[in-house]
Structure formats: structure tokens, C-alpha cells
PDB file of N, CA and C in Angstrom:
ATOM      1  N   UNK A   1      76.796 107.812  65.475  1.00  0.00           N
ATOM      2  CA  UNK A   1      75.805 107.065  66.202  1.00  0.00           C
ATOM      3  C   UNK A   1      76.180 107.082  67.686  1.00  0.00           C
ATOM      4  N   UNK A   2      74.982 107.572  68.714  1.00  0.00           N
ATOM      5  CA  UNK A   2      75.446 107.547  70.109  1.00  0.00           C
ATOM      6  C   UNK A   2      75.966 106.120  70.373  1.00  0.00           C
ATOM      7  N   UNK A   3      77.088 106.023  71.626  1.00  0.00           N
ATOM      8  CA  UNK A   3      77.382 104.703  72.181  1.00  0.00           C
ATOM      9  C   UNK A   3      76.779 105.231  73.707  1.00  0.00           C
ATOM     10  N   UNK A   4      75.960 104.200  73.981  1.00  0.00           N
ATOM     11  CA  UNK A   4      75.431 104.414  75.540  1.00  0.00           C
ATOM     12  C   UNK A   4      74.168 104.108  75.888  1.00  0.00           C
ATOM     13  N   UNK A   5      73.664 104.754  76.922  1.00  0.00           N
ATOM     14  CA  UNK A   5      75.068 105.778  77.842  1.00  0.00           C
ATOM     15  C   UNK A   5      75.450 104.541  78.939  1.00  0.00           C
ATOM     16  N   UNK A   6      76.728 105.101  79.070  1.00  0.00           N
ATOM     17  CA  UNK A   6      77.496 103.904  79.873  1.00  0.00           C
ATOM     18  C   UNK A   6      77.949 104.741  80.996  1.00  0.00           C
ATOM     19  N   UNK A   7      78.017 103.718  82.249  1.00  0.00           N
ATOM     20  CA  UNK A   7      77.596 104.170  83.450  1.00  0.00           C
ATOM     21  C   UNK A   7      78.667 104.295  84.237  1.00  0.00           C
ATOM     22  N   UNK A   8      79.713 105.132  84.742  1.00  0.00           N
ATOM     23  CA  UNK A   8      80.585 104.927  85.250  1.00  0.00           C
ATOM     24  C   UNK A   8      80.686 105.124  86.891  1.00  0.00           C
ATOM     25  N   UNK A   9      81.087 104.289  87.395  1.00  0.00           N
ATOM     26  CA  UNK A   9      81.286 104.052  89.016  1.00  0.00           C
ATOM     27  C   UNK A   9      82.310 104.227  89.892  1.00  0.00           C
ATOM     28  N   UNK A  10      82.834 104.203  91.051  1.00  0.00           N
ATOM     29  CA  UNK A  10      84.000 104.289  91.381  1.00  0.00           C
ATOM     30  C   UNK A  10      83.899 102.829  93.115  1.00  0.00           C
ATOM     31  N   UNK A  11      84.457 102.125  92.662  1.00  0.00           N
ATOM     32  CA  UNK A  11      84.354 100.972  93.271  1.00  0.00           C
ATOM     33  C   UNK A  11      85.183 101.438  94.800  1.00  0.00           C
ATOM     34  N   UNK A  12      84.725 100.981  95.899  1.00  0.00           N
ATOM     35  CA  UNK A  12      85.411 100.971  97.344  1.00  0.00           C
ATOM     36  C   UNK A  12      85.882 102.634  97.769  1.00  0.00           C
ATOM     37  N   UNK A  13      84.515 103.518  97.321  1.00  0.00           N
ATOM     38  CA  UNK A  13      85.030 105.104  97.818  1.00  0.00           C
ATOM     39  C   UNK A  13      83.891 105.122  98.585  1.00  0.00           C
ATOM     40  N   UNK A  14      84.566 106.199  99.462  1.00  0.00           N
ATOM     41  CA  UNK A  14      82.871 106.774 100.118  1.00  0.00           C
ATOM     42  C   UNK A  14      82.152 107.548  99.171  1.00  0.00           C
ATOM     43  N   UNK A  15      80.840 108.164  99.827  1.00  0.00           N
ATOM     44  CA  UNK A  15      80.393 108.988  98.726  1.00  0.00           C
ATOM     45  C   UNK A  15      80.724 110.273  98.485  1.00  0.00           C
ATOM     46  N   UNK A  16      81.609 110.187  99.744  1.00  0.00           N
ATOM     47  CA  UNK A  16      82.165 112.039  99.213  1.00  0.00           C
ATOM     48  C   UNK A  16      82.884 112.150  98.373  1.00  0.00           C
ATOM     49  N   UNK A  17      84.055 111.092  98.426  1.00  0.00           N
ATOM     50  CA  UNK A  17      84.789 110.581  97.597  1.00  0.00           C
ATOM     51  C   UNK A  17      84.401 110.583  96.111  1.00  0.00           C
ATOM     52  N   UNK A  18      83.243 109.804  96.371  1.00  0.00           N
ATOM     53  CA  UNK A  18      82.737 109.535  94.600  1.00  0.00           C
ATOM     54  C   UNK A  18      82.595 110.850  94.375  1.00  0.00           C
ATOM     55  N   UNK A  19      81.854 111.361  94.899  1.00  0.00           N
ATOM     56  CA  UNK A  19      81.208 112.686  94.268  1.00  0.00           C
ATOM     57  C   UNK A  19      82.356 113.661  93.832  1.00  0.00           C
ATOM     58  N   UNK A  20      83.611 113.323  94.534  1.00  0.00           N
ATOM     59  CA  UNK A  20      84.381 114.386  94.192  1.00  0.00           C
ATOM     60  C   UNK A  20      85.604 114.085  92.608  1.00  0.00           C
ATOM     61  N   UNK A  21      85.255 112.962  92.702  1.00  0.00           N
ATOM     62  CA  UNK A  21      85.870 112.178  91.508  1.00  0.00           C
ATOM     63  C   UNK A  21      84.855 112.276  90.218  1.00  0.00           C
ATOM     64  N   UNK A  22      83.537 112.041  90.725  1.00  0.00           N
ATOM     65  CA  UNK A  22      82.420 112.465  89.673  1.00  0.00           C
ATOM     66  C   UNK A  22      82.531 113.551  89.040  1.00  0.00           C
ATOM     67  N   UNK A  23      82.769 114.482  89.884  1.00  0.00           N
ATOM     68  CA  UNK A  23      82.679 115.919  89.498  1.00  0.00           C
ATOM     69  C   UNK A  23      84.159 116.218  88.476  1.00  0.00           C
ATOM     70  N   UNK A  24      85.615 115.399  88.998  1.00  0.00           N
ATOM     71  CA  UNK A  24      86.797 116.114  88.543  1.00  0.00           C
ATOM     72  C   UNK A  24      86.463 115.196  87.102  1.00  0.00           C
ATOM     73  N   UNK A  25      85.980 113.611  87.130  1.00  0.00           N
ATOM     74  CA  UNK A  25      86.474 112.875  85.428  1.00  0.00           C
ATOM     75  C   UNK A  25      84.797 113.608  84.628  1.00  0.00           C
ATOM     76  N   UNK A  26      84.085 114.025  84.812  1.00  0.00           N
ATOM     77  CA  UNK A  26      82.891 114.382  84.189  1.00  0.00           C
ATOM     78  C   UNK A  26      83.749 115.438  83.307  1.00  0.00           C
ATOM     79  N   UNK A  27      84.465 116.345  84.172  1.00  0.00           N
ATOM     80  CA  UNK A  27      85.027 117.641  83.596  1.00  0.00           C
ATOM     81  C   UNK A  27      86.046 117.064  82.440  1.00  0.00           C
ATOM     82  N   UNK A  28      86.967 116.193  82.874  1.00  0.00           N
ATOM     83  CA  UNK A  28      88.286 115.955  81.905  1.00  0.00           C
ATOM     84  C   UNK A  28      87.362 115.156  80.911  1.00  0.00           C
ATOM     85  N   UNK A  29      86.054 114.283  80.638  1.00  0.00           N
ATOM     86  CA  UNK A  29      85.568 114.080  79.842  1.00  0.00           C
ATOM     87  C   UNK A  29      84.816 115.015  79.123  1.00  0.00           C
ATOM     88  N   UNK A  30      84.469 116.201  79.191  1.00  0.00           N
ATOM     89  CA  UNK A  30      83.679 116.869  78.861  1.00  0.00           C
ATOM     90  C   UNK A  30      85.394 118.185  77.816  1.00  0.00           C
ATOM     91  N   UNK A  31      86.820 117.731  78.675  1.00  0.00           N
ATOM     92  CA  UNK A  31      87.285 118.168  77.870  1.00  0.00           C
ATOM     93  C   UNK A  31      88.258 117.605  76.549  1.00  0.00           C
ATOM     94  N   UNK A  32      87.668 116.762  77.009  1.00  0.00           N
ATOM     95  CA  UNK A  32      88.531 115.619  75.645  1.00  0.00           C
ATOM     96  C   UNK A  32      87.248 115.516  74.496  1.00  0.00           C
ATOM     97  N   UNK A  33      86.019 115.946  74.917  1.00  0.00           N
ATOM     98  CA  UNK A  33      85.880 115.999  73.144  1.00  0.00           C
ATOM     99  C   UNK A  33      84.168 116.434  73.923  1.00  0.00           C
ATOM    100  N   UNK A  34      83.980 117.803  73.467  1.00  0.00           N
ATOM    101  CA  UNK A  34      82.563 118.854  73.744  1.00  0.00           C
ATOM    102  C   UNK A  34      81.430 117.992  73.148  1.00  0.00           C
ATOM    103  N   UNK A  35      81.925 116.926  72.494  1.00  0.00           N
ATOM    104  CA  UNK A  35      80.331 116.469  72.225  1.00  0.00           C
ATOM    105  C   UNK A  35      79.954 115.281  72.911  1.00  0.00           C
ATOM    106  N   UNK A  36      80.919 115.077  74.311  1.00  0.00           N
ATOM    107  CA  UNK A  36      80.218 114.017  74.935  1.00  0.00           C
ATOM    108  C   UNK A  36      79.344 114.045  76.182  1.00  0.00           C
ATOM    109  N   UNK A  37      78.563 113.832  76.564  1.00  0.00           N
ATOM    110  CA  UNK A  37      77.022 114.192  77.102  1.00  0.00           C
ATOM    111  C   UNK A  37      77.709 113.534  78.258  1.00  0.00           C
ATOM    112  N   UNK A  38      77.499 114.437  79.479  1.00  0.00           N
ATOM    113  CA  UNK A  38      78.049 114.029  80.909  1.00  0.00           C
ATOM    114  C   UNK A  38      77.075 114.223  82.416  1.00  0.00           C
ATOM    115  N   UNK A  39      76.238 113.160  82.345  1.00  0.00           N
ATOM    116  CA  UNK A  39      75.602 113.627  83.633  1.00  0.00           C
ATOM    117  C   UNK A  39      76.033 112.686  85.188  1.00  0.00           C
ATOM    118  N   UNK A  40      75.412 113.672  85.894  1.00  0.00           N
ATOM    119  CA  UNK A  40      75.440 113.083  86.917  1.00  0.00           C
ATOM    120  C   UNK A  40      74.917 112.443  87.658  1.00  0.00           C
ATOM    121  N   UNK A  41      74.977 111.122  88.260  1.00  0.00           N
ATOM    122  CA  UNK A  41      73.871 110.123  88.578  1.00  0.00           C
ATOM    123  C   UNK A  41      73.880 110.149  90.551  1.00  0.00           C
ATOM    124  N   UNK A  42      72.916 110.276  91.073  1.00  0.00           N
ATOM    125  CA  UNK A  42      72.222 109.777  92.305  1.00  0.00           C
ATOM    126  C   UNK A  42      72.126 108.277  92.479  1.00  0.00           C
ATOM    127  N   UNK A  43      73.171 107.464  93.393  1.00  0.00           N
ATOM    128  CA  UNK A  43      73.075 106.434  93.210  1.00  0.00           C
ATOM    129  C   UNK A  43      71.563 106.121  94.519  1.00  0.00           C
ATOM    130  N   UNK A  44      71.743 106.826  95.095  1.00  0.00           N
ATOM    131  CA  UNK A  44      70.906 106.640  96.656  1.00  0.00           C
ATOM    132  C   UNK A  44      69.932 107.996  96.734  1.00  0.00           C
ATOM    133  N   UNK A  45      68.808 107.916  96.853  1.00  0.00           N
ATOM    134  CA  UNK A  45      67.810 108.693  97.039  1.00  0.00           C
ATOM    135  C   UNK A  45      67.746 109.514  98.213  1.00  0.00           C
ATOM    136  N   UNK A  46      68.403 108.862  99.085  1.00  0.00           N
ATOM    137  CA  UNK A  46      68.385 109.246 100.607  1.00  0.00           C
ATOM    138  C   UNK A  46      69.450 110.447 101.068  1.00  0.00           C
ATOM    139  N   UNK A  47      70.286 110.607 100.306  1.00  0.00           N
ATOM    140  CA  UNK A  47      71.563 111.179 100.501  1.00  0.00           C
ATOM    141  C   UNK A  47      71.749 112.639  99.624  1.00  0.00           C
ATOM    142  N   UNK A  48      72.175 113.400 100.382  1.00  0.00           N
ATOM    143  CA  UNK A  48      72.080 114.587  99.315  1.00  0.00           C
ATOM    144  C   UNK A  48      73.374 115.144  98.687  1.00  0.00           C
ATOM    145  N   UNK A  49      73.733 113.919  98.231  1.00  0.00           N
ATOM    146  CA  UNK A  49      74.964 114.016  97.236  1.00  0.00           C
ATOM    147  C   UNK A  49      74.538 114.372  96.023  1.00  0.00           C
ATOM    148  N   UNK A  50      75.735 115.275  94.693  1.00  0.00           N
ATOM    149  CA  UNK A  50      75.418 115.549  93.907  1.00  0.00           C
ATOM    150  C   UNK A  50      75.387 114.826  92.685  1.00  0.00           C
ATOM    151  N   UNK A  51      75.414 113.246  93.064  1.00  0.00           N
ATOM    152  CA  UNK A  51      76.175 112.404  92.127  1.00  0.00           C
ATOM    153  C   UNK A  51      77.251 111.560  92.224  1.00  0.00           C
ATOM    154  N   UNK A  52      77.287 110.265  92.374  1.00  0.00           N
ATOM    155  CA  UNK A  52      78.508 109.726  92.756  1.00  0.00           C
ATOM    156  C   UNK A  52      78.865 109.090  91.411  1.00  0.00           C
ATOM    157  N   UNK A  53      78.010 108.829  90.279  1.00  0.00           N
ATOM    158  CA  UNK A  53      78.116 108.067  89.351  1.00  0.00           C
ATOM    159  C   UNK A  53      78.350 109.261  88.006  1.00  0.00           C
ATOM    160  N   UNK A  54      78.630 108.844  87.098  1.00  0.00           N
ATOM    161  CA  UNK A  54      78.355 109.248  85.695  1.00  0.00           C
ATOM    162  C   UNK A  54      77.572 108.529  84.765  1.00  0.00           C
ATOM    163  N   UNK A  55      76.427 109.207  83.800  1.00  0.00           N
ATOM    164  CA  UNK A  55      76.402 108.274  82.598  1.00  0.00           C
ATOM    165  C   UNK A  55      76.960 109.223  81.481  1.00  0.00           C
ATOM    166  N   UNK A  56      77.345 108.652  80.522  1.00  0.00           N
ATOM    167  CA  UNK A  56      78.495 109.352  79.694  1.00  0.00           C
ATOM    168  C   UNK A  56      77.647 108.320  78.031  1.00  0.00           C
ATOM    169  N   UNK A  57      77.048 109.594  77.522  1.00  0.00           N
ATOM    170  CA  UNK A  57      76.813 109.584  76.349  1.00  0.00           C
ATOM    171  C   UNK A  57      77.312 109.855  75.503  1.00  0.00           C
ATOM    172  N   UNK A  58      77.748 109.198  73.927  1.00  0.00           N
ATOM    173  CA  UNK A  58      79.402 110.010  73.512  1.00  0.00           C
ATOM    174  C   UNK A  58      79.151 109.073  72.091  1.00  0.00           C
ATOM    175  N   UNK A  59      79.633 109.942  70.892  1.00  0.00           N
ATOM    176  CA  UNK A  59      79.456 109.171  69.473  1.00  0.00           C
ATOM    177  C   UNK A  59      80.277 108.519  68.864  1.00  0.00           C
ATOM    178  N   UNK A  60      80.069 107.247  68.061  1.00  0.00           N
ATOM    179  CA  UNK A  60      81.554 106.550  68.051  1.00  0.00           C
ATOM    180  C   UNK A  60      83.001 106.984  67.590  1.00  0.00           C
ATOM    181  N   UNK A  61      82.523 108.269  66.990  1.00  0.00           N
ATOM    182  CA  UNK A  61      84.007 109.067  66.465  1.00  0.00           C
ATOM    183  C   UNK A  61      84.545 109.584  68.038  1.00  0.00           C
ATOM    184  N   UNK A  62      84.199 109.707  69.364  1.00  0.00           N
ATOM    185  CA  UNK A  62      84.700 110.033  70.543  1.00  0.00           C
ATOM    186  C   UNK A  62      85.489 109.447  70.958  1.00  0.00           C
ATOM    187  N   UNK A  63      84.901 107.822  70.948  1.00  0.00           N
ATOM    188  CA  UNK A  63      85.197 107.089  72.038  1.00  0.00           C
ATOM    189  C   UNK A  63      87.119 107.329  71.741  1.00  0.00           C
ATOM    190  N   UNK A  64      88.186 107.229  70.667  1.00  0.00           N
ATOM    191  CA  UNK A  64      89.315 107.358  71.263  1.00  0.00           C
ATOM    192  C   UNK A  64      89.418 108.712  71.790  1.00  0.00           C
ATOM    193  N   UNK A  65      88.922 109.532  72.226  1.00  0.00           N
ATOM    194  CA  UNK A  65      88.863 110.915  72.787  1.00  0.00           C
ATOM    195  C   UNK A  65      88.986 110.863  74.083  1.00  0.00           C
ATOM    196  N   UNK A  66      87.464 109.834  74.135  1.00  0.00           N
ATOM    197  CA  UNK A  66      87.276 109.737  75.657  1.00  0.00           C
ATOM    198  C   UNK A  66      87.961 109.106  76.491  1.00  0.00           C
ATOM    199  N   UNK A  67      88.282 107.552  75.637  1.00  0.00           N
ATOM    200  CA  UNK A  67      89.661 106.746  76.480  1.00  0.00           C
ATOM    201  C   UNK A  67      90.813 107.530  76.726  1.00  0.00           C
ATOM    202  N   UNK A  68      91.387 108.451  75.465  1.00  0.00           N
ATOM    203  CA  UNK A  68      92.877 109.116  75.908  1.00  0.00           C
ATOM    204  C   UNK A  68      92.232 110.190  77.160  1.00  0.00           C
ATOM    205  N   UNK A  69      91.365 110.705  77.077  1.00  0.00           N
ATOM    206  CA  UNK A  69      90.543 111.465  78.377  1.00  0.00           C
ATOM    207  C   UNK A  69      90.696 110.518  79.617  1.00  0.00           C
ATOM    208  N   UNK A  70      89.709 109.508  79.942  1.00  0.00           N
ATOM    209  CA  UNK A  70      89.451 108.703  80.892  1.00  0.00           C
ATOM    210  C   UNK A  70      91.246 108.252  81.310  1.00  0.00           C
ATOM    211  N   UNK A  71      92.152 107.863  80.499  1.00  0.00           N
ATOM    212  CA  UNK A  71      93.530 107.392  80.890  1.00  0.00           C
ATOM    213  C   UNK A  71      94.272 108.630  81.292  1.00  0.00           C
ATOM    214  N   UNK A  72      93.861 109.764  80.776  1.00  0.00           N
ATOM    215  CA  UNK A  72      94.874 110.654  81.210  1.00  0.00           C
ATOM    216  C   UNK A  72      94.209 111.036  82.763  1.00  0.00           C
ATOM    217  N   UNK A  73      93.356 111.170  82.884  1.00  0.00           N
ATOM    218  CA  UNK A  73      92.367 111.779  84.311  1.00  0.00           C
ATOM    219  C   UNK A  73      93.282 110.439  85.049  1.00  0.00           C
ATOM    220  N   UNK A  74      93.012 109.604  84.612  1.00  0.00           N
ATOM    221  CA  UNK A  74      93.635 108.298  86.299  1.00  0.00           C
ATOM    222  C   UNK A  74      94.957 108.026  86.329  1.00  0.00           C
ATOM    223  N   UNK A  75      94.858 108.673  85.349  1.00  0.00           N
ATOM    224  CA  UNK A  75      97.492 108.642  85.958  1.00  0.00           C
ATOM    225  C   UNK A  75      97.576 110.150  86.260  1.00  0.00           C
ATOM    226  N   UNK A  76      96.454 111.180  86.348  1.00  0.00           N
ATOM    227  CA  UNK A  76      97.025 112.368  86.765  1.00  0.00           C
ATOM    228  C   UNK A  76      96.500 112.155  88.345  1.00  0.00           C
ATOM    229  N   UNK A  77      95.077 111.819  88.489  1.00  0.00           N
ATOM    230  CA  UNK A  77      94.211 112.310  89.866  1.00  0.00           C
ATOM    231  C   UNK A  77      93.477 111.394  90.402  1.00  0.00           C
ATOM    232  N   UNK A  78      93.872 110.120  90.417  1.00  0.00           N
ATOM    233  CA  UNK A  78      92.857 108.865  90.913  1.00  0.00           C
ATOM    234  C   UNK A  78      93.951 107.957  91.402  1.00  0.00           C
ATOM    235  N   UNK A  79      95.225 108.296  92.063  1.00  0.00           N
ATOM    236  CA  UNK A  79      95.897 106.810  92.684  1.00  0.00           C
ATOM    237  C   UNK A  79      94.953 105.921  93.433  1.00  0.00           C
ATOM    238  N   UNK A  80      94.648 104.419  92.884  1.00  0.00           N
ATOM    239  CA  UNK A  80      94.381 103.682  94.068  1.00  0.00           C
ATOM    240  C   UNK A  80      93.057 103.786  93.479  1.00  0.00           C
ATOM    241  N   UNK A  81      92.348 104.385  92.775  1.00  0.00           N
ATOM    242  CA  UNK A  81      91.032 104.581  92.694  1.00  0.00           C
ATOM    243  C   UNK A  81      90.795 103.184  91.613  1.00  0.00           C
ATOM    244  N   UNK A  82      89.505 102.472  91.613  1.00  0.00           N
ATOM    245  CA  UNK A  82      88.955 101.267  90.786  1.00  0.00           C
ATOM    246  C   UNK A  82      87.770 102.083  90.203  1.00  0.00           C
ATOM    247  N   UNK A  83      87.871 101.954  88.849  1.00  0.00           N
ATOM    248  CA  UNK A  83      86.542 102.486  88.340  1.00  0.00           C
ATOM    249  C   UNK A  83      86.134 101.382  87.754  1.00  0.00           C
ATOM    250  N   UNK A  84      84.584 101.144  87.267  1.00  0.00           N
ATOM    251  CA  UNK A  84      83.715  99.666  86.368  1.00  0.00           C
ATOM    252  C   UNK A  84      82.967 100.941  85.787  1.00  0.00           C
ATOM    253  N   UNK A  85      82.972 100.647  84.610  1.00  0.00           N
ATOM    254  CA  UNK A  85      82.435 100.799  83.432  1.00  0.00           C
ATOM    255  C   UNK A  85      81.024 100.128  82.904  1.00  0.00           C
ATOM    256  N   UNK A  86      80.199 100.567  82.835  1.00  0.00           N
ATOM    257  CA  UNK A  86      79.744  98.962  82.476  1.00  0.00           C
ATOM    258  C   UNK A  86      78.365  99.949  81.634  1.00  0.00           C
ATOM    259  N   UNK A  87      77.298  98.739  80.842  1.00  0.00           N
ATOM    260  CA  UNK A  87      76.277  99.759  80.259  1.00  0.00           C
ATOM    261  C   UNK A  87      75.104  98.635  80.434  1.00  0.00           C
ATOM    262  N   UNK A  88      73.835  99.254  81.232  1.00  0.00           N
ATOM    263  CA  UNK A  88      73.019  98.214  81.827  1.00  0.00           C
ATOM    264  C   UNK A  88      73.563  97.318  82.225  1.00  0.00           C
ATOM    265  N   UNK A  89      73.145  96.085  82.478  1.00  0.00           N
ATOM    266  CA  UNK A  89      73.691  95.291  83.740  1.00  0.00           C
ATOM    267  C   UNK A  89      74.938  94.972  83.560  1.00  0.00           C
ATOM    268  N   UNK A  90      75.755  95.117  82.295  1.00  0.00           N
ATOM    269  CA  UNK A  90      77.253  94.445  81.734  1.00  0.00           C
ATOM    270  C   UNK A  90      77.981  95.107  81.937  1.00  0.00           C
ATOM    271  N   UNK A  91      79.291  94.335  82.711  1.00  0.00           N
ATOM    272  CA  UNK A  91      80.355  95.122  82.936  1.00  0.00           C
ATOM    273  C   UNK A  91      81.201  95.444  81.712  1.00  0.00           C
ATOM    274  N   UNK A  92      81.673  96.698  81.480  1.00  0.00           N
ATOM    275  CA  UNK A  92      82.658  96.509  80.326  1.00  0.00           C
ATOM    276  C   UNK A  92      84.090  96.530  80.569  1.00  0.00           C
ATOM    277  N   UNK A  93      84.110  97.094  81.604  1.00  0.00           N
ATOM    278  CA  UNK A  93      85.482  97.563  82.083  1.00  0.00           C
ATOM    279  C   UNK A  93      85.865  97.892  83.801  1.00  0.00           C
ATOM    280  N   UNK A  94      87.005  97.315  84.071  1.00  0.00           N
ATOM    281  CA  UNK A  94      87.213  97.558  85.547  1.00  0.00           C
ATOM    282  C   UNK A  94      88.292  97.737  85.444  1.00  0.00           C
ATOM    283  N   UNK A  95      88.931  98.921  85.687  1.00  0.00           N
ATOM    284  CA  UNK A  95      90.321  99.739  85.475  1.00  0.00           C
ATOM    285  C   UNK A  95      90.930 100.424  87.167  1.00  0.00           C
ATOM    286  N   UNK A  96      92.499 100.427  86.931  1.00  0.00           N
ATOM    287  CA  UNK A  96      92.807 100.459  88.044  1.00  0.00           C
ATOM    288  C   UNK A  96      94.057 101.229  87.636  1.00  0.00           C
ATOM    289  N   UNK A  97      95.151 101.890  88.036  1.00  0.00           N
ATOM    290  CA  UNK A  97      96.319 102.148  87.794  1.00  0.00           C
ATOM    291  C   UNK A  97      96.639 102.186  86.211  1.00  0.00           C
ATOM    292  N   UNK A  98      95.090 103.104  85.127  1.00  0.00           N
ATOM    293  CA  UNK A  98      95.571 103.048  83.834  1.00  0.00           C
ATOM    294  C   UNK A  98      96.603 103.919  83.245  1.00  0.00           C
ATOM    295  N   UNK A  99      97.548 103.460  81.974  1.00  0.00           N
ATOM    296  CA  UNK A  99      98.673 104.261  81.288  1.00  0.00           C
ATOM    297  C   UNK A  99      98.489 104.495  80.550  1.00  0.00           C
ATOM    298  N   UNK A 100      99.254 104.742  79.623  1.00  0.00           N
ATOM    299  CA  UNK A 100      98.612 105.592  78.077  1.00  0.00           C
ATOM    300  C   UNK A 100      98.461 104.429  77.206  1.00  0.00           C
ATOM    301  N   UNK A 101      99.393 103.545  77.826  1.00  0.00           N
ATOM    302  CA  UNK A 101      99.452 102.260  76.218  1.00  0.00           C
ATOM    303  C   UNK A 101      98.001 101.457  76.455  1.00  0.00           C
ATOM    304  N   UNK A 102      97.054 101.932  77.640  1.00  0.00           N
ATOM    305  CA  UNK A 102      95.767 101.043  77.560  1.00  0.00           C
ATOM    306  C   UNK A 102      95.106 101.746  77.580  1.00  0.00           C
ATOM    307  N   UNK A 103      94.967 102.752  76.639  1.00  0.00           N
ATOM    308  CA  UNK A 103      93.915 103.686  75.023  1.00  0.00           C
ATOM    309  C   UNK A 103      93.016 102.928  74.681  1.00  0.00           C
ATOM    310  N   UNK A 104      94.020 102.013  74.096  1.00  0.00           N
ATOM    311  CA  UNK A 104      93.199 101.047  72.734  1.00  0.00           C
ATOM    312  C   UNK A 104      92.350 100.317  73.602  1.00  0.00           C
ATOM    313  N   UNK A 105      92.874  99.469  74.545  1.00  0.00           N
ATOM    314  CA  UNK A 105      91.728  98.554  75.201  1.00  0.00           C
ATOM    315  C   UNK A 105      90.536  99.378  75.576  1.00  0.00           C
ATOM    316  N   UNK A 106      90.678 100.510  76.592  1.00  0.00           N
ATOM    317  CA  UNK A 106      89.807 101.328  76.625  1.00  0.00           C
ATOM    318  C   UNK A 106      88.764 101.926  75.585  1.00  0.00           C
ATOM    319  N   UNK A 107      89.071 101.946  74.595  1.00  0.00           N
ATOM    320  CA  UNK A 107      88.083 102.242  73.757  1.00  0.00           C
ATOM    321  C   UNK A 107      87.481 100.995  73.040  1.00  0.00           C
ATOM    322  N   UNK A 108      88.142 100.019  73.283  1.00  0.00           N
ATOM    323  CA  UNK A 108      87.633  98.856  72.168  1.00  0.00           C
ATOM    324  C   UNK A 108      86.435  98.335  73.882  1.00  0.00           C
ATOM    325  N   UNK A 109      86.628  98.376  74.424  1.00  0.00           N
ATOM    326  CA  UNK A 109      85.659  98.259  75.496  1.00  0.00           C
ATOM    327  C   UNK A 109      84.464  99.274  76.029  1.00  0.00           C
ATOM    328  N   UNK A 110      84.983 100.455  75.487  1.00  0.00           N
ATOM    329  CA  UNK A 110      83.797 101.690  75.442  1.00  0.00           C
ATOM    330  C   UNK A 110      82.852 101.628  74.234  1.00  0.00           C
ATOM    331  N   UNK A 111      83.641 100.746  72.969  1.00  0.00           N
ATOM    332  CA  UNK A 111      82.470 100.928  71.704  1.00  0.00           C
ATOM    333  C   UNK A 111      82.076  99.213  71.995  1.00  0.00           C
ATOM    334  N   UNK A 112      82.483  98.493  72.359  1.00  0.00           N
ATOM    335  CA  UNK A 112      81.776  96.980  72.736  1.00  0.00           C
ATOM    336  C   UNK A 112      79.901  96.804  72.563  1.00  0.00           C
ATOM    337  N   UNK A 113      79.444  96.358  71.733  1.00  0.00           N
ATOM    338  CA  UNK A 113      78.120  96.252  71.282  1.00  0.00           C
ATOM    339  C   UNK A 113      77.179  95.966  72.556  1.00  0.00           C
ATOM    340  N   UNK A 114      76.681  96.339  72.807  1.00  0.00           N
ATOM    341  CA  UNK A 114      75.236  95.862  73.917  1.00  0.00           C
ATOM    342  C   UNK A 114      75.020  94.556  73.622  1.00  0.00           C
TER     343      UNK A 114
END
């Protein structure tokens, strides 16, 4: 059953920034498990960025895929970086400096019911 799609952000970057972070965790999600649906979101109409956001569509057999994905991408290539999680207006998650031992939270917050 899809979980989503949940919207991922990158809190206090510019947008080049985002976009370039968009582009590197879309990829490390797309390689932690081929069946999770990765687009790229236009937060601003005005701007001809390729995306600063993600929505990340993904089935509940993923989600520990995607957390050991999402944790390994921000202890390799995001020092300092704040990402929020969240799916329609609810936040699910606001992560900062994640390690491997916060998997589990990560996913118990990626399958979290609407």
C-alpha cells in the first residue's frame, strides 16, 4: 500500500542549495529501494529552479529502505543541513545531524497514519 506522498524540505538553505540537495537525496532515495517514486517539487513559480522540494511516494515494505537511505545520505552529505518531513499540512519529522541508530524512529515517522 502507497505511504504518501510525503513532502520533503530543507529548512534555512537557499534555493540553490535546496535544489542541489534535492537533486543528491532524490538519487540516494531512488537507490535504496527502485520502487520509490521521487519527484521534484517547485516551491515558487517565479524562479527557475529545478525543484527545491521532494515528494517521495514509497510502499510500506520501503519505508525501512528509505529511512536507512534518508540516514545514510545526511551523515554522508548534509552537515548542518535541517530537513521536515511532513505529509499535507503535518509535520512528521524534523531531522538534523541523523545516525544510523535513528532508522527506527525514521521510519516509524515515515509510516505514521495521516
Amino acid at each position: 500500500m502507497p505511504i504518501g506522498p510525503l513532502i520533503v524540505s530543507f529548512r534555512d538553505t537557499t534555493t540553490a542549495e535546496a535544489n542541489r540537495l534535492a537533486g543528491s537525496l532524490a538519487d540516494a532515495l531512488r537507490d535504496a529501494d527502485p520502487s520509490v517514486i521521487v519527484d521534484r517539487l517547485r516551491e515558487r513559480t517565479d524562479t527557475q529552479d529545478f525543484g527545491a522540494s521532494l515528494a517521495v511516494i514509497l510502499g510500506t515494505a520501503a519505508v525501512t529502505a528509505v529511512a536507512k537511505g534518508l540516514a545514510g545520505w545526511m551523515a554522508r552529505s548534509s552537515a548542518g543541513v535541517v530537513i521536515e518531513i511532513r505529509r499535507k499540512d503535518t509535520v512528521l519529522l524534523v531531522a538534523t545531524q541523523v545516525e544510523s541508530g535513528d532508522v527506527s524512529r525514521i521510519a516509524k515517522a515515515l509510516s505514521a497514519e495521516e
